[in-house]
C-alpha atoms as a PDB file:
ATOM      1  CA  UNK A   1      78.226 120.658 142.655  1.00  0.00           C
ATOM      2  CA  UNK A   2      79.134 124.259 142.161  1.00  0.00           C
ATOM      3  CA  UNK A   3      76.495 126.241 139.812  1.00  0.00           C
ATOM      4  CA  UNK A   4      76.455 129.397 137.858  1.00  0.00           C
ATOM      5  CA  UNK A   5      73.044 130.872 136.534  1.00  0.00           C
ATOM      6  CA  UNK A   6      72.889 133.492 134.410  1.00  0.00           C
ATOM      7  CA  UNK A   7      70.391 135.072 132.227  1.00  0.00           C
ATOM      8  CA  UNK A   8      67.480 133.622 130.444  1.00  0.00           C
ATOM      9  CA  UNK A   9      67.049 133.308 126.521  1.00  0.00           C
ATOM     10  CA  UNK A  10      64.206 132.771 124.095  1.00  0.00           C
ATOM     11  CA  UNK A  11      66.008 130.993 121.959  1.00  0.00           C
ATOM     12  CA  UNK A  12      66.366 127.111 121.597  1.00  0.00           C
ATOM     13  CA  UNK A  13      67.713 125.575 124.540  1.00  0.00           C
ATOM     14  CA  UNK A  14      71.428 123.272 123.559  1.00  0.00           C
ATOM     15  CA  UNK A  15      72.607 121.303 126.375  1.00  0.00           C
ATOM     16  CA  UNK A  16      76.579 120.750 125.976  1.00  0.00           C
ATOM     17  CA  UNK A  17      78.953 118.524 128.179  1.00  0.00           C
ATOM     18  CA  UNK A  18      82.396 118.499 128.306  1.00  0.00           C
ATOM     19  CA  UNK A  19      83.435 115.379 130.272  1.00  0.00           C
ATOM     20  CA  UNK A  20      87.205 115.319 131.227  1.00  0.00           C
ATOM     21  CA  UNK A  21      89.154 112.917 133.853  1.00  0.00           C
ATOM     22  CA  UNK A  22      89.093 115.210 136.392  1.00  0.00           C
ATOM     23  CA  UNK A  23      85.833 117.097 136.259  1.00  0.00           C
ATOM     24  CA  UNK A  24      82.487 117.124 134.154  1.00  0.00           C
ATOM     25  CA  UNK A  25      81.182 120.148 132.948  1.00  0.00           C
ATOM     26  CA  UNK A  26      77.781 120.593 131.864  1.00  0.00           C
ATOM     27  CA  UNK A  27      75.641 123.501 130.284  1.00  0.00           C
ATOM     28  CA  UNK A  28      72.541 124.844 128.948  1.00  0.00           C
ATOM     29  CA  UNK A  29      71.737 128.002 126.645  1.00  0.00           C
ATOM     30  CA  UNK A  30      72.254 128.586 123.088  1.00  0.00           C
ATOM     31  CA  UNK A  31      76.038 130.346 122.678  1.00  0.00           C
ATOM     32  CA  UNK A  32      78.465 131.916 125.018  1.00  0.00           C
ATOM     33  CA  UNK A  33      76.789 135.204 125.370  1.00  0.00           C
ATOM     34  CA  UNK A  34      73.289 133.225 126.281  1.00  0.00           C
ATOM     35  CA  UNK A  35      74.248 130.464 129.425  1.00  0.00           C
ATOM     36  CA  UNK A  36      71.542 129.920 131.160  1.00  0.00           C
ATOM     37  CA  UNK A  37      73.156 127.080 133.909  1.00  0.00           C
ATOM     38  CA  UNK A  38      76.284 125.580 134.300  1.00  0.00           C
ATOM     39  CA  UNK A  39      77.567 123.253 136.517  1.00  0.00           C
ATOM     40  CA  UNK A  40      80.541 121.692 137.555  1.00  0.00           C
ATOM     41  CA  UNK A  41      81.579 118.371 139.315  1.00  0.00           C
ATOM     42  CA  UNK A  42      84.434 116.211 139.926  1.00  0.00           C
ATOM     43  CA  UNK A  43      84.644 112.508 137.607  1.00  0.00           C
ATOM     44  CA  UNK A  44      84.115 109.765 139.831  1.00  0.00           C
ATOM     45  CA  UNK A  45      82.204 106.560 138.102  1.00  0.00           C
ATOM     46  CA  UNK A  46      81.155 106.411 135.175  1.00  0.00           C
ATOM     47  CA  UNK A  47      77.285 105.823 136.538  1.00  0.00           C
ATOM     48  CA  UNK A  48      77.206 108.351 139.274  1.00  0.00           C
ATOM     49  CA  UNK A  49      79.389 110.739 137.032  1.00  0.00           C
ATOM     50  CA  UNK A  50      76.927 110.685 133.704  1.00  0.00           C
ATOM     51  CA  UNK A  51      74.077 110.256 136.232  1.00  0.00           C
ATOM     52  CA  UNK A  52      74.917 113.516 137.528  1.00  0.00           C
ATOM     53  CA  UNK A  53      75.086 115.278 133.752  1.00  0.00           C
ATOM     54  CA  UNK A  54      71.816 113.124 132.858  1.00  0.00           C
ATOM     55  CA  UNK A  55      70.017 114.818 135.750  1.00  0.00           C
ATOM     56  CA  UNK A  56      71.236 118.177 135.018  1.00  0.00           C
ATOM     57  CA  UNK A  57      69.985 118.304 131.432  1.00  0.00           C
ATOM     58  CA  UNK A  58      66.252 116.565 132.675  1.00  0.00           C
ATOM     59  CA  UNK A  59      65.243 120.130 134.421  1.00  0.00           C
ATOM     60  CA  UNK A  60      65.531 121.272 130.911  1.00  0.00           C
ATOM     61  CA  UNK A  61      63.130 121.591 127.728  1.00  0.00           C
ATOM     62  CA  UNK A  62      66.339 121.336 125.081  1.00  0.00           C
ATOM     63  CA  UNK A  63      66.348 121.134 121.402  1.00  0.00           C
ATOM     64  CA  UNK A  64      69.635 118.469 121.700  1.00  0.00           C
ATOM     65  CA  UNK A  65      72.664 118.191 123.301  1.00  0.00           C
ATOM     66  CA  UNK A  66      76.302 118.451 122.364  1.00  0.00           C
ATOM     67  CA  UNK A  67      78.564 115.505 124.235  1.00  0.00           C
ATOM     68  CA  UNK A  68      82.386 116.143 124.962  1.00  0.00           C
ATOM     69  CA  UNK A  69      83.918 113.226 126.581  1.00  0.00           C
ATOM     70  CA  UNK A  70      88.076 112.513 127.335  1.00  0.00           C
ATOM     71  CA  UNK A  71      89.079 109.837 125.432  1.00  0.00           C
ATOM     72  CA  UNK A  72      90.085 108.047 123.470  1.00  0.00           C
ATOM     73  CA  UNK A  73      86.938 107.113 122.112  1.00  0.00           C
ATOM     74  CA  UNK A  74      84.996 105.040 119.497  1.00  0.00           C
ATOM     75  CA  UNK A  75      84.309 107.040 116.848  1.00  0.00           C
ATOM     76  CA  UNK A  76      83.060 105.239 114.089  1.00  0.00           C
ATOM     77  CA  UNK A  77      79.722 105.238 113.562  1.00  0.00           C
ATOM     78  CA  UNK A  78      79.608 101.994 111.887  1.00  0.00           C
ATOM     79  CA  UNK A  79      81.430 100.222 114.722  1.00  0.00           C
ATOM     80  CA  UNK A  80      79.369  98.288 117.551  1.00  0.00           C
ATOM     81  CA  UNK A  81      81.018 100.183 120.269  1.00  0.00           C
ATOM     82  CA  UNK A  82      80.309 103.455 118.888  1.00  0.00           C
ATOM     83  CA  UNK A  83      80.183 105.949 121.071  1.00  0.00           C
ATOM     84  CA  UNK A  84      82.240 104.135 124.275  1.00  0.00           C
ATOM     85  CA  UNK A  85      85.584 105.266 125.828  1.00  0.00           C
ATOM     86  CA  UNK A  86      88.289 102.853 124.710  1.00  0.00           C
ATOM     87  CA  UNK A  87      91.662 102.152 126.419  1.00  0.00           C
ATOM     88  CA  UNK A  88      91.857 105.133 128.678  1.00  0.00           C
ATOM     89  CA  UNK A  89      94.368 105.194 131.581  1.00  0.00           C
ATOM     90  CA  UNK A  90      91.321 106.516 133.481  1.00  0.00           C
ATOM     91  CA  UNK A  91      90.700 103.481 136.301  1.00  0.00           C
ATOM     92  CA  UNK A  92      86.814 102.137 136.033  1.00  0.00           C
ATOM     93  CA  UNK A  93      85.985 104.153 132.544  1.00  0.00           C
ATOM     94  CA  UNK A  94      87.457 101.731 130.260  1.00  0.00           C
ATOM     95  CA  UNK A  95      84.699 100.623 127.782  1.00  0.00           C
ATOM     96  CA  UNK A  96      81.555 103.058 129.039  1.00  0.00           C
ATOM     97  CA  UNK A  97      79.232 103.468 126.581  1.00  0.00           C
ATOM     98  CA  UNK A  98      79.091 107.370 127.039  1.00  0.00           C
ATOM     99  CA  UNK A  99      76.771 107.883 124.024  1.00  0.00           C
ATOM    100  CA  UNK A 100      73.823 105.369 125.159  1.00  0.00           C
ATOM    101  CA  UNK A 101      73.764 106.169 128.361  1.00  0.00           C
ATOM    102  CA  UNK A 102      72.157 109.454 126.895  1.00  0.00           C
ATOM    103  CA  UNK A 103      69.929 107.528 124.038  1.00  0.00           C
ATOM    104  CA  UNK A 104      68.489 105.894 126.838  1.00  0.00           C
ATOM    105  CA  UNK A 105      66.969 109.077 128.465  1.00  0.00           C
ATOM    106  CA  UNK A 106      66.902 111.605 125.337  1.00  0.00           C
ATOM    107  CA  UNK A 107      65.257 111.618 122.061  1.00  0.00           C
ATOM    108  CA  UNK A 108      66.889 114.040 120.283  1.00  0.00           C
ATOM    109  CA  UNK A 109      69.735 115.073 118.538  1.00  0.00           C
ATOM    110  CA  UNK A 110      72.823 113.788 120.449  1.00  0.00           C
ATOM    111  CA  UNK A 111      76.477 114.933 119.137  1.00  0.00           C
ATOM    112  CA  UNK A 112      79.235 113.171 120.460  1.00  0.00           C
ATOM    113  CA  UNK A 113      83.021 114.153 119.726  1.00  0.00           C
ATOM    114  CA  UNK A 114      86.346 113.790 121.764  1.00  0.00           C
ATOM    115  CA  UNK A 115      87.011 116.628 124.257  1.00  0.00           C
ATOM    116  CA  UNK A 116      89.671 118.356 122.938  1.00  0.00           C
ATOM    117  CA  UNK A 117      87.996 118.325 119.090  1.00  0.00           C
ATOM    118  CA  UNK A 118      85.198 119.811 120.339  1.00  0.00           C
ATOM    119  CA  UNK A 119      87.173 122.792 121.953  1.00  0.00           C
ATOM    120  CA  UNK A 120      88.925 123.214 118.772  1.00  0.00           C
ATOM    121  CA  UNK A 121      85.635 123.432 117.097  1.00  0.00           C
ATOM    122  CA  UNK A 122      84.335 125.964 119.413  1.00  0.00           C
ATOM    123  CA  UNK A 123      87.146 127.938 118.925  1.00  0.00           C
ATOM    124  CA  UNK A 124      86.716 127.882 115.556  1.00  0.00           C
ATOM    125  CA  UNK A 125      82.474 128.149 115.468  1.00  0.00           C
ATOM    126  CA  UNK A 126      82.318 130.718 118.160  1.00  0.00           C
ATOM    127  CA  UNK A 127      85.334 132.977 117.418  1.00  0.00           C
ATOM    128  CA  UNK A 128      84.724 135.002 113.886  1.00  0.00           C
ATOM    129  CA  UNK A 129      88.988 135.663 113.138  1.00  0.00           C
ATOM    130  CA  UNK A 130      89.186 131.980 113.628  1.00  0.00           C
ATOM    131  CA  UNK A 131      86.272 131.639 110.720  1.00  0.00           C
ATOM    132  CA  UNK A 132      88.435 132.673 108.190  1.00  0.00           C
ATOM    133  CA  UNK A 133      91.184 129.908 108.598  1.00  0.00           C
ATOM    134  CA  UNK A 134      90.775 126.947 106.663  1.00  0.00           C
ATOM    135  CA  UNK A 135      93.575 125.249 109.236  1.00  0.00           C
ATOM    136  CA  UNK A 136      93.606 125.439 112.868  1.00  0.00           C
ATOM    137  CA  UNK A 137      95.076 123.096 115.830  1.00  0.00           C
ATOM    138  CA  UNK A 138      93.876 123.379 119.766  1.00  0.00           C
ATOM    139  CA  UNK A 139      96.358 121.436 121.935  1.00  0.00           C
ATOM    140  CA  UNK A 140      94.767 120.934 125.651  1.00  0.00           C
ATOM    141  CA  UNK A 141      97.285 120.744 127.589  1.00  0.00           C
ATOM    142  CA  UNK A 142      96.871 119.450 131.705  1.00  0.00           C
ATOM    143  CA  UNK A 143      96.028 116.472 133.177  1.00  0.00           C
ATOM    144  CA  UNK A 144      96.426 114.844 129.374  1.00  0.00           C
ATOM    145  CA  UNK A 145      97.417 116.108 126.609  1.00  0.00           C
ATOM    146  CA  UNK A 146      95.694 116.001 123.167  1.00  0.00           C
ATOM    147  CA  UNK A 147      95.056 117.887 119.786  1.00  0.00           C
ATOM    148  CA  UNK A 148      91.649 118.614 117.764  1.00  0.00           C
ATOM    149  CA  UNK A 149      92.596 119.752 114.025  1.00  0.00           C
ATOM    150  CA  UNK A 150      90.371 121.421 112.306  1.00  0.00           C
ATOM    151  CA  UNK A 151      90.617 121.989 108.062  1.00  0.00           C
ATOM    152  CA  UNK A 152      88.268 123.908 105.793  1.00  0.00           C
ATOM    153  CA  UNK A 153      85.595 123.630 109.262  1.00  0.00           C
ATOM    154  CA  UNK A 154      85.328 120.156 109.978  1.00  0.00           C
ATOM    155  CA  UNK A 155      87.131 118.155 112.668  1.00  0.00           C
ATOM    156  CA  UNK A 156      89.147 115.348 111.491  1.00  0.00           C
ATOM    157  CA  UNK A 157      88.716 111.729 112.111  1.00  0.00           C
ATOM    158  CA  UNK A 158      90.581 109.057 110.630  1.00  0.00           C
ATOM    159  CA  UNK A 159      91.395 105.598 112.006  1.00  0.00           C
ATOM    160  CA  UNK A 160      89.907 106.978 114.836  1.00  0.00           C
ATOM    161  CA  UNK A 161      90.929 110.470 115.826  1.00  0.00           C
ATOM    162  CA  UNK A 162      94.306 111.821 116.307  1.00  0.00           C
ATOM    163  CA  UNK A 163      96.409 111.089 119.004  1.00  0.00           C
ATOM    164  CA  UNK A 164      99.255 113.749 118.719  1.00  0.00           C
ATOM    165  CA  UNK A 165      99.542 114.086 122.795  1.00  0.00           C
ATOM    166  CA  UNK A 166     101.166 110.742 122.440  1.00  0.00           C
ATOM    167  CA  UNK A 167     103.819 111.647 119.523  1.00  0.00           C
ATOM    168  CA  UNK A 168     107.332 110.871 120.734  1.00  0.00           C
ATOM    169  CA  UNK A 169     109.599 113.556 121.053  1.00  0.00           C
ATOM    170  CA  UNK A 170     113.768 114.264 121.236  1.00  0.00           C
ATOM    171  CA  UNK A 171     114.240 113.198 124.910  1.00  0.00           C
ATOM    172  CA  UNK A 172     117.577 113.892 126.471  1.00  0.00           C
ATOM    173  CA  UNK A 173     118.063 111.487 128.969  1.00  0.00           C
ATOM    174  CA  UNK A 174     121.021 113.600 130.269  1.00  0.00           C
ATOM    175  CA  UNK A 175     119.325 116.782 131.046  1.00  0.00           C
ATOM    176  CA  UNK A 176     115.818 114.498 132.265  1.00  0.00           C
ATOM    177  CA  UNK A 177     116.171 111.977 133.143  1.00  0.00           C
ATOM    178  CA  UNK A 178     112.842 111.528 133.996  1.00  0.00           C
ATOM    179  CA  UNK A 179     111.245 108.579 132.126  1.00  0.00           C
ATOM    180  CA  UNK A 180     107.828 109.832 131.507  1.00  0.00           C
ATOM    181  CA  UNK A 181     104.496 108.790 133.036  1.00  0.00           C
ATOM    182  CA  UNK A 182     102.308 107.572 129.928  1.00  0.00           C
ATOM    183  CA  UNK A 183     101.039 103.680 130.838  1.00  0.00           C
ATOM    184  CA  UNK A 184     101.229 102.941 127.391  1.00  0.00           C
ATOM    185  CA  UNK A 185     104.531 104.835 125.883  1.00  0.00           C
ATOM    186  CA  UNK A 186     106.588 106.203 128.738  1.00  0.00           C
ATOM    187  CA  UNK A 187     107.925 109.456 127.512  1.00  0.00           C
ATOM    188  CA  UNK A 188     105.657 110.183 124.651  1.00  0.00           C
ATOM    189  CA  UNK A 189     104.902 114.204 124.653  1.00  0.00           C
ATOM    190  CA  UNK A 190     101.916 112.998 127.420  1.00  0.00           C
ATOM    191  CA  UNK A 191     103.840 111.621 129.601  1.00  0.00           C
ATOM    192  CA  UNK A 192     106.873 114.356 129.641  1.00  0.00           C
ATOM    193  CA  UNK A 193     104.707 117.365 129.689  1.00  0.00           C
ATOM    194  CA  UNK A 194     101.014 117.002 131.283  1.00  0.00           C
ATOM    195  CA  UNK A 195     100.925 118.322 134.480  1.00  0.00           C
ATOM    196  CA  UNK A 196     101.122 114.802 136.570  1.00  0.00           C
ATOM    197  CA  UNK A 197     104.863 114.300 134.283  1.00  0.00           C
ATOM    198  CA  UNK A 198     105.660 118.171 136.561  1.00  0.00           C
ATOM    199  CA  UNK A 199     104.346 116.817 139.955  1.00  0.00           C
ATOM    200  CA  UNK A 200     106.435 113.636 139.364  1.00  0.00           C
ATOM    201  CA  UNK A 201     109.324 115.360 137.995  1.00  0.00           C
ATOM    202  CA  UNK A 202     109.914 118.245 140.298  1.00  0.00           C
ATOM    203  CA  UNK A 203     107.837 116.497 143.454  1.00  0.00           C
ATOM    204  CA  UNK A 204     105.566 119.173 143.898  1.00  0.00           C
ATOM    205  CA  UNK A 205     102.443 120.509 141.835  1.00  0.00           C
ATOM    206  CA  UNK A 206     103.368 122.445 138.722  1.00  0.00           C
ATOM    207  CA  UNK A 207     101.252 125.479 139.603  1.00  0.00           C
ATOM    208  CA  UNK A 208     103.153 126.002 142.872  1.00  0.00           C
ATOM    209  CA  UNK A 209     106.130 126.246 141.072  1.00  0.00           C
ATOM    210  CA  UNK A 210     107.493 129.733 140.501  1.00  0.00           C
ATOM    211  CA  UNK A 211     108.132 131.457 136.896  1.00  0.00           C
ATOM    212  CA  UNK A 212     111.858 131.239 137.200  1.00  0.00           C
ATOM    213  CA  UNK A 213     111.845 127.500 137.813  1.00  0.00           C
ATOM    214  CA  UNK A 214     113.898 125.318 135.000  1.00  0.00           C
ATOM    215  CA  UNK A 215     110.748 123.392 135.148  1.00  0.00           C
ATOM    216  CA  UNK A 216     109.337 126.069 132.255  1.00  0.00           C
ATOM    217  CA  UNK A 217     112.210 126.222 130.587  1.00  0.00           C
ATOM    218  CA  UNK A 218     112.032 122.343 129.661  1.00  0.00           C
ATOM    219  CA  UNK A 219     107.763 122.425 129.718  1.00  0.00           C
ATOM    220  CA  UNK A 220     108.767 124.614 126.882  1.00  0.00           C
ATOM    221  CA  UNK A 221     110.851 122.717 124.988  1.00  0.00           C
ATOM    222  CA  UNK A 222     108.792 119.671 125.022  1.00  0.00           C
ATOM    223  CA  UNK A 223     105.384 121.721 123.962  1.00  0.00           C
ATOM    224  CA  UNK A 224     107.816 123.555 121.205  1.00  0.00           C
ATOM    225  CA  UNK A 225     108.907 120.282 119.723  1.00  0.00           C
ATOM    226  CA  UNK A 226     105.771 118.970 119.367  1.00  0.00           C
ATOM    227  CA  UNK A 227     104.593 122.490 117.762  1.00  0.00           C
ATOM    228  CA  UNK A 228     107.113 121.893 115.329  1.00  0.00           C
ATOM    229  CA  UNK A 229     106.010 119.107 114.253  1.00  0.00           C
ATOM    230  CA  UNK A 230     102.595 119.726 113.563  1.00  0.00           C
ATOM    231  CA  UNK A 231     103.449 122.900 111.718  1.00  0.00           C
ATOM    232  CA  UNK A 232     105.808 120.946 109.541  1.00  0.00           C
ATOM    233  CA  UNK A 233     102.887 118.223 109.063  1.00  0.00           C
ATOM    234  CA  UNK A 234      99.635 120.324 108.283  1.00  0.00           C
ATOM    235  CA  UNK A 235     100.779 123.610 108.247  1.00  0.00           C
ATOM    236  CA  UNK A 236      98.154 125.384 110.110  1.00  0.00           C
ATOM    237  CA  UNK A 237      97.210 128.913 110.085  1.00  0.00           C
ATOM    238  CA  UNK A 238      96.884 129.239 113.938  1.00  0.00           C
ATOM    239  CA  UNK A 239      97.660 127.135 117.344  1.00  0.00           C
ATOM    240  CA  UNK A 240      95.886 127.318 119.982  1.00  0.00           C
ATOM    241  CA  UNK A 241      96.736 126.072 123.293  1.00  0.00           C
ATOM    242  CA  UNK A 242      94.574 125.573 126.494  1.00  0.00           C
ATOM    243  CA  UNK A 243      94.610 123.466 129.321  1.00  0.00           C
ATOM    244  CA  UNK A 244      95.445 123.752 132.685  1.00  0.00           C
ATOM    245  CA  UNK A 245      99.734 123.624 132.774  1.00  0.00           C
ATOM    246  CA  UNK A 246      98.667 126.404 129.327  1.00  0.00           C
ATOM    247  CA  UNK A 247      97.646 128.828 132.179  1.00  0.00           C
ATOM    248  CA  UNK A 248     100.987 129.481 133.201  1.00  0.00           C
ATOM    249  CA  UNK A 249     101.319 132.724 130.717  1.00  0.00           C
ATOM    250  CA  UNK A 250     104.922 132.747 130.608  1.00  0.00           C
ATOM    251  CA  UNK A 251     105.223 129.877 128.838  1.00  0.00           C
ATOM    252  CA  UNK A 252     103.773 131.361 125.902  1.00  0.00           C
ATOM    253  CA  UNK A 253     106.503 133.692 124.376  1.00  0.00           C
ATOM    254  CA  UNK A 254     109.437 130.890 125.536  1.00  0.00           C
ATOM    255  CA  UNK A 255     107.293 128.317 123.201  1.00  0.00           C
ATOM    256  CA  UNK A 256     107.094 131.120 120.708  1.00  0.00           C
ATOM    257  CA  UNK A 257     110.802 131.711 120.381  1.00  0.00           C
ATOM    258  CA  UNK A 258     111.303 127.689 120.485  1.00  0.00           C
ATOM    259  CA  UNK A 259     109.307 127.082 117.701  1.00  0.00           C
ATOM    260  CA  UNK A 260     111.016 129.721 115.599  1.00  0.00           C
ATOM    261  CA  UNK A 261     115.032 128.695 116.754  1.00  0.00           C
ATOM    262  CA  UNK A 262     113.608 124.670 115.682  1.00  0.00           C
ATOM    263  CA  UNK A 263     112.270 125.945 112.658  1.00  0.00           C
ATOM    264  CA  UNK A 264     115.305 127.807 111.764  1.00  0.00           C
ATOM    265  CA  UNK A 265     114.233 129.542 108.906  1.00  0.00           C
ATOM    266  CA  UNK A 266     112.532 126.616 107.092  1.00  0.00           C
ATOM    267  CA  UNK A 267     109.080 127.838 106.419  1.00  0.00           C
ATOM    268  CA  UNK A 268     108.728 130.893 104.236  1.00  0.00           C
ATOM    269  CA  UNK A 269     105.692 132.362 106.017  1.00  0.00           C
ATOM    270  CA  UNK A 270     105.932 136.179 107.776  1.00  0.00           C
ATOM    271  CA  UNK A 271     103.833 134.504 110.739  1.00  0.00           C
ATOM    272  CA  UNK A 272     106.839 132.358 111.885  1.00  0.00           C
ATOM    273  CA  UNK A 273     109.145 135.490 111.710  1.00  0.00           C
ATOM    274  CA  UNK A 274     107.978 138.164 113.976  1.00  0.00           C
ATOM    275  CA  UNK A 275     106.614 137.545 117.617  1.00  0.00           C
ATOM    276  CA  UNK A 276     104.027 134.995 116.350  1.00  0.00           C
ATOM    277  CA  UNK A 277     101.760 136.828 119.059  1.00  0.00           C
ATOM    278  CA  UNK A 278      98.676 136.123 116.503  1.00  0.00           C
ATOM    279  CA  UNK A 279      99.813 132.374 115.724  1.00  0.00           C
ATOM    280  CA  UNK A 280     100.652 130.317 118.939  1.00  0.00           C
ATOM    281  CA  UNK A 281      97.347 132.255 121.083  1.00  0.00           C
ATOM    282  CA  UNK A 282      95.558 131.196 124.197  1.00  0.00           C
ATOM    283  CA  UNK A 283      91.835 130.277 123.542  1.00  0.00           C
ATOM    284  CA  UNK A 284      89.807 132.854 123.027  1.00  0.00           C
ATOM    285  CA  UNK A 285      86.975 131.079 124.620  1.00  0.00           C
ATOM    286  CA  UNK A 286      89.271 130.404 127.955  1.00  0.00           C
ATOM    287  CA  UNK A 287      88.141 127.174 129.997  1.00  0.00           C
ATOM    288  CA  UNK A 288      85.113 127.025 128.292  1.00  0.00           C
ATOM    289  CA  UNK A 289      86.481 126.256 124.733  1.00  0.00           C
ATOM    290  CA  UNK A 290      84.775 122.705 125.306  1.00  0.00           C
ATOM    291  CA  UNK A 291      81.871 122.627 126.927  1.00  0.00           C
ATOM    292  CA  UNK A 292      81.158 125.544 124.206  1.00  0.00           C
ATOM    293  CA  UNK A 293      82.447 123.832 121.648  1.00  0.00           C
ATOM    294  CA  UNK A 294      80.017 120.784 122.351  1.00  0.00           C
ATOM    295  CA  UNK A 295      77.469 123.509 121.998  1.00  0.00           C
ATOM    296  CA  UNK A 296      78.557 124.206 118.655  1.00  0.00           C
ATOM    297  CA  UNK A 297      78.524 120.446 117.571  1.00  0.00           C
ATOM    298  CA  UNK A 298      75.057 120.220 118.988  1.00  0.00           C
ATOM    299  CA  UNK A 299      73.583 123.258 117.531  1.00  0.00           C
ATOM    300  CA  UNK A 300      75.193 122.008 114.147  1.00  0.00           C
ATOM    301  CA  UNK A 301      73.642 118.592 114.185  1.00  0.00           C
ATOM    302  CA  UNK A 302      70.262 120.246 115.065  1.00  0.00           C
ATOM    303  CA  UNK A 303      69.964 122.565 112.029  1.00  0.00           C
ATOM    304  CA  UNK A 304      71.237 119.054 109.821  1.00  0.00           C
ATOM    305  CA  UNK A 305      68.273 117.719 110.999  1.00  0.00           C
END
């Protein structure tokens, strides 16, 4: 378990989790300026995983605790499952009750949100340009690959919450013939472009591969397409995009110039026709977008109450 400590605070104590498939990350303070502990530790079972994360937040006097888990999840709060993991690809997680694991040991407020909404609602709690959109999109983009919407400051659920890392895409089966790694739809935008579809592809981890590979140049076009399509469906005001393939920098300005050549014109906004350095942005919050965005959520539900 790798720690960080930094300095005290006299204000409420929030403990926040963000739970993905390949680590947990838990923390305790009251915004990002004020972290008192964090910690970090690989996913493994769902009972020695959350065990781990219970423990953690037990050394601490908190006021509630923000929960970020990987997905998808049960939303609905009028649903008897609320609060579980569904039908993740994840082996052993399928149907953990994330959520009452936590009633069990904690009475107090308890938020509980997919991972990737809850780093687009950091994004949009803790950063104040980002206040003044009523539309905003964080893609995560790694091991998965999923989207948190935001409008007018609320996350949105519907059905249950949206799926857009599995949209399909314009796949070329001349150019890749790759056929995707997504258990459940093949070559959805998942299973072209999160960083296990670039091991498989290219036989070697993406991060190892150098800027001038072609694998960028297609990463690009798959992460522009779908872009493109969730401009053209909500129209938001900004994208942000994390994740771990996302820290590849160059990728940015290809994806920029992508969008704009797909768009062709279309959309009469100034944004989409200069360098659309202040539209398609890394998150301001950098890895921490959702274990600080569980934060928020927690900190929001607090003052409700």
């Amino acid at each position: 378990m790798h720690s960080i400590r930094e300095k005290p605070t006299m204000k409420k104590l929030i403990g926040a989790m963000e739970g993905g498939g390949t680590k947990f990350v838990c923390a305790v303070g009251s915004g990002p300026d004020e972290i008192v502990e964090e910690v970090r530790f690989p996913t493994t079972t769902p009972n020695e995983t959350l065990g781990q994360a219970i423990a953690f937040f037990q050394k601490y006097n908190l006021s509630a605790i923000g929960l970020a888990s990987f997905g998808p999840l049960d939303l609905n709060t009028a649903s008897p499952t609320y609060g579980s993991i569904t039908t993740t690809p994840k082996p052993g997680w399928t149907g953990t009750d994330v959520l009452a694991a936590f009633q069990h040991t904690f009475n107090m407020p308890l938020a509980f949100e997919l991972d990737v909404n809850a780093a687009a609602f950091g994004e949009y709690s803790w950063i104040p340009e980002n206040r003044r959109l009523e539309s905003m999109v964080y893609f995560t983009i790694g091991t998965g690959i999923g989207a948190g919407f935001i409008i007018n400051g609320r996350v949105i659920h519907g059905l249950t919450h949206p799926e857009a890392g599995h949209m399909r895409l314009p796949h070329d089966l001349k150019e890749d013939p790759f056929p995707g790694n997504c258990p459940f739809h093949g070559d959805c935008f998942e299973g072209m472009a999160n960083g296990p579809a670039l091991a498989r592809r290219w036989g070697k981890p993406a991060e190892t591969l150098p800027d001038n590979h072609p694998a960028w140049e297609l990463e690009a076009t798959y992460i522009a397409y779908a872009l493109v399509n969730v401009i053209l469906t909500l129209s938001p005001q900004r994208i942000v995009l994390g994740g771990g393939v996302m820290e590849r920098q160059s990728l940015f300005p290809s994806i920029r110039g992508k969008v704009r050549d797909l768009l062709n014109g279309y959309i009469a906004s100034s944004v989409l026709t200069g360098t659309m350095e202040e539209y398609i942005v890394p998150p301001a919050l950098g890895k921490r977008s959702g274990v600080l965005g569980a934060m928020a959520m927690a900190r929001t539900l607090m003052e409700k109450e």
